[in-house]
Protein backbone atom coordinates (compact mmCIF):
# COMPACT_ATOMS: atom_id res chain seq x y z
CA UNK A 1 -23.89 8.01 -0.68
CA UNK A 2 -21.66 8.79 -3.67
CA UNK A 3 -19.92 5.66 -5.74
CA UNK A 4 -16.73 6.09 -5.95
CA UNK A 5 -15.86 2.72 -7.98
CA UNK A 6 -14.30 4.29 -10.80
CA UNK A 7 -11.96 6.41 -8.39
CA UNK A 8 -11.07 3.47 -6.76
CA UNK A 9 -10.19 1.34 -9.85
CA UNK A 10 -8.24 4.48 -10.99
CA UNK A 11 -6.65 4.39 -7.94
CA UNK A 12 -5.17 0.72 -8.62
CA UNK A 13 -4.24 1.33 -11.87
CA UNK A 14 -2.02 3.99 -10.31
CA UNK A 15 -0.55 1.94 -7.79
CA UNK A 16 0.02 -0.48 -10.24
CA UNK A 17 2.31 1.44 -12.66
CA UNK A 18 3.76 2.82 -9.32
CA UNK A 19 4.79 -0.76 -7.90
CA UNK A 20 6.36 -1.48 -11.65
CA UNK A 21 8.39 1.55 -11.19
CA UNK A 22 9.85 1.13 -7.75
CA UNK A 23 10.09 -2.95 -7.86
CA UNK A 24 12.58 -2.13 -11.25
CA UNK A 25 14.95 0.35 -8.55
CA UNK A 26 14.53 -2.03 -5.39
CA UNK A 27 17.87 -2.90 -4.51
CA UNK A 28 19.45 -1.69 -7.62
CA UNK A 29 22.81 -0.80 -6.66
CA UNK A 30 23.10 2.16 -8.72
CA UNK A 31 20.00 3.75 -7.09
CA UNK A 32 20.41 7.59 -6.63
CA UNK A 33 19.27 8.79 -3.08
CA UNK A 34 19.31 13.11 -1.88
CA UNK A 35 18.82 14.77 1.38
CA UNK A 36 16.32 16.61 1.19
CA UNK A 37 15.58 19.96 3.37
CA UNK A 38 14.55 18.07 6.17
CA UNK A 39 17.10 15.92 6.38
CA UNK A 40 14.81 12.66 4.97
CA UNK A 41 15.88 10.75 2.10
CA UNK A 42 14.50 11.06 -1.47
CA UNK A 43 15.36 8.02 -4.20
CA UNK A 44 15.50 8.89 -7.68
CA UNK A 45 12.29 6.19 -7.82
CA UNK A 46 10.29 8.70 -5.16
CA UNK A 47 10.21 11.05 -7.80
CA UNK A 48 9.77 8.87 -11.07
CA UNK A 49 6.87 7.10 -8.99
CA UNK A 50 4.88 10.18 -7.87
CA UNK A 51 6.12 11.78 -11.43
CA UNK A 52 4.28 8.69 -13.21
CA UNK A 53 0.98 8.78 -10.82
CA UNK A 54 0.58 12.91 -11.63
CA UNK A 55 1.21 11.96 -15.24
CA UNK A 56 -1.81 9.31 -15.48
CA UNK A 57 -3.74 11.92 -13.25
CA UNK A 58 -3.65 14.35 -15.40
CA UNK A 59 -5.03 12.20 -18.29
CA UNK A 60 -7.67 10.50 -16.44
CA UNK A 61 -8.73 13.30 -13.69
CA UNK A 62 -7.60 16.67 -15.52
CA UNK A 63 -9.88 18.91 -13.48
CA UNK A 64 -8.94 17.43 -9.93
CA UNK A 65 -5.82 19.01 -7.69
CA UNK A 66 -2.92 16.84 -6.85
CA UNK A 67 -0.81 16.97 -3.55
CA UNK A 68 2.02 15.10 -3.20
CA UNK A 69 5.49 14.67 -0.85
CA UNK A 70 7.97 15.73 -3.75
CA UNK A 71 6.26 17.66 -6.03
CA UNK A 72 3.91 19.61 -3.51
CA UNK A 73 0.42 21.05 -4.39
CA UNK A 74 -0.81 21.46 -8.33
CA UNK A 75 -5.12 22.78 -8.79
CA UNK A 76 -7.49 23.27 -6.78
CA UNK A 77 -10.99 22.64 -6.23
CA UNK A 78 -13.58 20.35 -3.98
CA UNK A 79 -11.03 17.13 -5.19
CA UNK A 80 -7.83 16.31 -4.15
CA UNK A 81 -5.60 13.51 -5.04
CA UNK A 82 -3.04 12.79 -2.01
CA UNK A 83 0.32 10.89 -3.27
CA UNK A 84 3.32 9.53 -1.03
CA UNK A 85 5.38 7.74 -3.39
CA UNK A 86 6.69 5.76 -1.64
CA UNK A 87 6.49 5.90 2.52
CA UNK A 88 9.74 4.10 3.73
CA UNK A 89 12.28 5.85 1.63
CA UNK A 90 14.57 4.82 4.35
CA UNK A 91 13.47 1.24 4.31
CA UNK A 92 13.68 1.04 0.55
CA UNK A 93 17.29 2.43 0.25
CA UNK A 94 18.67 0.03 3.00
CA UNK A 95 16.89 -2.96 0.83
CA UNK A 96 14.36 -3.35 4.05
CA UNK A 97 10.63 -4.52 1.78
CA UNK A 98 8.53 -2.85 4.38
CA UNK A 99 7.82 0.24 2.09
CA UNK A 100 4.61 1.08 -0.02
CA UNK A 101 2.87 3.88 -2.23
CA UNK A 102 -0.17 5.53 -0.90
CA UNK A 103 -2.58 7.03 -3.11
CA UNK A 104 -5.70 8.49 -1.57
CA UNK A 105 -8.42 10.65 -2.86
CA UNK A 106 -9.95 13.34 -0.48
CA UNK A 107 -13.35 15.68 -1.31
CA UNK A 108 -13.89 18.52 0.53
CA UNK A 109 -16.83 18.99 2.77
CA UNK A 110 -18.57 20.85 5.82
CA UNK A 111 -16.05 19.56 8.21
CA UNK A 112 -12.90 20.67 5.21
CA UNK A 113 -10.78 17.55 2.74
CA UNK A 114 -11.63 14.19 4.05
CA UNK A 115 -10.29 10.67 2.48
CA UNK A 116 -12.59 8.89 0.48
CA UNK A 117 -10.65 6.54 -1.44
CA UNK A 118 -7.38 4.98 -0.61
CA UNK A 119 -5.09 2.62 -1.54
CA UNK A 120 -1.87 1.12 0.16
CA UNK A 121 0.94 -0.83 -1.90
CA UNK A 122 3.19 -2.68 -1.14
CA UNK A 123 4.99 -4.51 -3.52
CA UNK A 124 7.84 -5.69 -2.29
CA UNK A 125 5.77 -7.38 0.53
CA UNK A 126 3.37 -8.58 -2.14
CA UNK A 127 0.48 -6.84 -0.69
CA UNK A 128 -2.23 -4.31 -1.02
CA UNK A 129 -4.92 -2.75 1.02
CA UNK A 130 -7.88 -0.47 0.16
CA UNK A 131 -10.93 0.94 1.15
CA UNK A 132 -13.64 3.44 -0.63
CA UNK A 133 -16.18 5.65 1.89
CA UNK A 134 -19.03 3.61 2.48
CA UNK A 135 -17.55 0.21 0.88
CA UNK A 136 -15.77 -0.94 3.46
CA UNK A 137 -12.15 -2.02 3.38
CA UNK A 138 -9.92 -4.64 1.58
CA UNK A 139 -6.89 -6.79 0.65
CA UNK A 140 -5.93 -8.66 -1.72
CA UNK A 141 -4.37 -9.18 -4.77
CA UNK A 142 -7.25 -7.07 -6.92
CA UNK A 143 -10.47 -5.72 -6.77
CA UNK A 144 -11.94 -9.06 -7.92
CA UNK A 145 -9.40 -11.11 -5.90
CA UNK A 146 -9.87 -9.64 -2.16
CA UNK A 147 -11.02 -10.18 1.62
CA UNK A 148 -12.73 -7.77 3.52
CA UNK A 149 -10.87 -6.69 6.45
CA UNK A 150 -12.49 -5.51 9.95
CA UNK A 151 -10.70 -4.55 13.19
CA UNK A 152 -10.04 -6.57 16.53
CA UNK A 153 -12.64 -7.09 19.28
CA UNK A 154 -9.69 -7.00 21.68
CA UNK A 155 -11.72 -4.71 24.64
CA UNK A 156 -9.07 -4.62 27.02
CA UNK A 157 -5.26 -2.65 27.10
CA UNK A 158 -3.64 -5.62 28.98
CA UNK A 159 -4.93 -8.00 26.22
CA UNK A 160 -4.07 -5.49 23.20
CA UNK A 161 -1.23 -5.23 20.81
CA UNK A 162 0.28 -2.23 19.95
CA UNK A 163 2.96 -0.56 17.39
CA UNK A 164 4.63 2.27 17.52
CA UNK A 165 7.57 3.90 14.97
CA UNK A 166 10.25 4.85 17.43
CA UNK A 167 10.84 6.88 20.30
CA UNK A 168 13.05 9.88 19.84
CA UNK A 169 9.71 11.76 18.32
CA UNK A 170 8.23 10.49 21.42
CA UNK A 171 10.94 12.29 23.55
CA UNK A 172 10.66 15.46 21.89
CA UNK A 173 7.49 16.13 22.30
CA UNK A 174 7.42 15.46 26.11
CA UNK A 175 4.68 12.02 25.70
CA UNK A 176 7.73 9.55 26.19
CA UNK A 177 6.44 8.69 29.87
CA UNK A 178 3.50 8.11 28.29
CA UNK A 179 4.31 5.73 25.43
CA UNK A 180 6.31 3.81 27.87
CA UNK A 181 3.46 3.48 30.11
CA UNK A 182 1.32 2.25 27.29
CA UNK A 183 3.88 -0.17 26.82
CA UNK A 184 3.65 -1.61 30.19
CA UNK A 185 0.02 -2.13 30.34
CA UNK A 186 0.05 -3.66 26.75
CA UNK A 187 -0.14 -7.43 26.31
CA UNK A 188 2.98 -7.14 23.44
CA UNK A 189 4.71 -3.81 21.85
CA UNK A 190 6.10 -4.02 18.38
CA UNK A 191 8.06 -1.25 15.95
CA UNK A 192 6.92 -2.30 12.52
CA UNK A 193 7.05 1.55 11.72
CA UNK A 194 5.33 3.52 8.82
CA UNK A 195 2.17 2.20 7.30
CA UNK A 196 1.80 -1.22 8.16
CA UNK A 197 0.99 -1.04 11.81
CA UNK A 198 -2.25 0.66 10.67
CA UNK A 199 -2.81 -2.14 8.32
CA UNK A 200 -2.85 -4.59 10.65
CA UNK A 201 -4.88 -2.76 12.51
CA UNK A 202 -7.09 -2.93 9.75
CA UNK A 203 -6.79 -5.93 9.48
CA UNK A 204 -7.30 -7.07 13.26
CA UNK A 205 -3.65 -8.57 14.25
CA UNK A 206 -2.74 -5.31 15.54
CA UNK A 207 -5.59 -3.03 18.26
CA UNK A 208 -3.39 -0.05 18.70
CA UNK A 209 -0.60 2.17 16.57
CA UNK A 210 0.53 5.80 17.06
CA UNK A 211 2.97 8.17 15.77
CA UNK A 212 3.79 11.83 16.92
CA UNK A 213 5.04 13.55 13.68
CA UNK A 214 3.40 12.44 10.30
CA UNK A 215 2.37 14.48 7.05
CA UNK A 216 -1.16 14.79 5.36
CA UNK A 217 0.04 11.89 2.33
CA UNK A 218 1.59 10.17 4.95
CA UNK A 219 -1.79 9.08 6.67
CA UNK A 220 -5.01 9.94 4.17
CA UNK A 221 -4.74 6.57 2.80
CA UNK A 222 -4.58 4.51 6.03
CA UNK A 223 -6.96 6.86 7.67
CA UNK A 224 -9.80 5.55 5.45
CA UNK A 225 -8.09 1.80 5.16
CA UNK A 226 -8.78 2.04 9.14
CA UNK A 227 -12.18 3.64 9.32
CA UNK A 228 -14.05 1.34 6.57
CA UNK A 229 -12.88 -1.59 8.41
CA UNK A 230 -14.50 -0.09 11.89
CA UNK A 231 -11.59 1.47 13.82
CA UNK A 232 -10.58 5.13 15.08
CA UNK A 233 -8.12 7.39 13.33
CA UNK A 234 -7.68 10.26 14.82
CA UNK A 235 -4.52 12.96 15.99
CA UNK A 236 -3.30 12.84 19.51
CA UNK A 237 -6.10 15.20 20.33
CA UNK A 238 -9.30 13.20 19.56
CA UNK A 239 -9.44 14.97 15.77
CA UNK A 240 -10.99 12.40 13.22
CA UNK A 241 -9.21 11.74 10.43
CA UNK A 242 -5.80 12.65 8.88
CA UNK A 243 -5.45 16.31 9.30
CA UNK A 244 -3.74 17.06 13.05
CA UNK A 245 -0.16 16.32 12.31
CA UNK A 246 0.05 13.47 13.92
CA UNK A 247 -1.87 9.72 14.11
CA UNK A 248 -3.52 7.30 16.64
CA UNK A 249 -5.32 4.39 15.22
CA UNK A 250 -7.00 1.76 17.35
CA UNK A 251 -10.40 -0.82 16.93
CA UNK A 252 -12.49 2.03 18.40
CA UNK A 253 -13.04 -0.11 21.63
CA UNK A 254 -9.55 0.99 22.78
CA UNK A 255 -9.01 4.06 21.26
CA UNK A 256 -10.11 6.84 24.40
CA UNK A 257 -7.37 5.21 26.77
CA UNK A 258 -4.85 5.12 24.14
CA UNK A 259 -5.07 8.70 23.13
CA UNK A 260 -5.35 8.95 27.30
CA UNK A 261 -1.90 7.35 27.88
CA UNK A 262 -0.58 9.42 25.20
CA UNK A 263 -1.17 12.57 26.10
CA UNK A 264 0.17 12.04 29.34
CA UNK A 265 2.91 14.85 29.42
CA UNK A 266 6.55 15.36 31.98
């Protein structure tokens, strides 16, 4: 099993220079926001944040590729540094503190780019998850000053918890019947939205999340968060990991009849 300490220490000192950068912007009432293409908002701290994590990148890890949500793809080759500078740009310029970066390295392999290092900040929350392949997964202040995280043993839906992001994605894609179903035969439903449901998953106070429209940077850092601490992330279809477009994370004991309610279609 390859170490990947050093990538993982690299990774903090990333997010750390990112959570200077966007704590300075937080709430700063002169904060510049865009529209992008797609209609989602971009800050003028998205882009200094993911323009500061490519710059240290390309001092400390000049031969590995970078992919990121404003800048798009830069190299190539077996490594792959995956950047969302900050997921919640719509949080962040309302002044909501549920926002973080996610920094994730993925190496490619038989079965194509997997994550093997990643690391979600938040700063405004005062927290920070990680998790390396084979090292399992953590929070805490720093890697010296952390607690190892490991998923539910909630074995029933009726007992479980889930989160979800909203439900107009839901709607369009034909699985609202079955979200609202899921609902039902869940103990509680709650929208914390973005990347914290699957750290609480991670962390055990949450057994089931899902969204139905998510990007690669959006979900290669939780995707390993959630596997080293013993749960599922898949897509909708059953795919491992963070490459089908959309997400379903659970504690592995719940995961087949969540992605079973979900894919229940009008």
């Amino acid at each position: 099993m390859p170490d990947y300490h050093d990538d993982l220490r690299l990774a903090h000192v990333l997010a750390d220079a990112a959570d200077a950068a966007t704590m300075d912007r937080f709430k700063a009432l002169d904060l510049k926001v865009e529209t992008k293409p797609d209609m989602t908002p971009v800050s003028e701290a998205d882009k200094a944040a993911e323009e500061l994590i490519r710059g240290h990148l390309h001092r400390a890890r000049p031969r590995d590729a970078i992919l990121g949500e404003e800048y798009g793809v830069e190299g190539s080759g077996p490594r792959r540094w995956v950047i969302d500078p900050i997921d919640g740009t719509k949080n962040y310029v309302r002044g909501v503190p549920v926002w973080a970066t996610l920094i994730s390295l993925m190496e490619a392999g038989e079965e194509g780019f997997r994550p093997v290092v990643g690391v979600v900040s938040a700063p405004a929350l005062n927290r920070r998850w990680w998790a390396a392949k084979g090292a399992g997964a953590y929070t805490g202040r720093s890697l010296t000053s952390a607690t190892r995280m490991q998923v539910s043993k909630v074995g029933r839906i009726a007992d479980a918890s889930f989160a979800f992001s909203s439900l107009s994605g839901w709607e369009e894609q034909g699985r609202l019947d079955g979200l609202l179903d899921l609902t039902r035969a869940c103990w509680r439903t709650r929208g914390y939205g973005d990347f914290w449901p699957y750290m609480m998953v991670a962390e055990g106070s949450v057994d089931l999340c899902a969204e139905p429209e998510l990007s690669l940077w959006d979900m290669a850092a939780p995707a390993i968060v959630v596997q080293e601490a013993g749960g599922r992330y898949t897509s909708l279809d059953g795919e491992d990991g963070p490459g089908g477009g959309n997400a379903a994370a659970s504690n592995s004991l719940l995961h087949d009849e969540l992605l079973g309610y979900l894919n229940q279609r009008y």
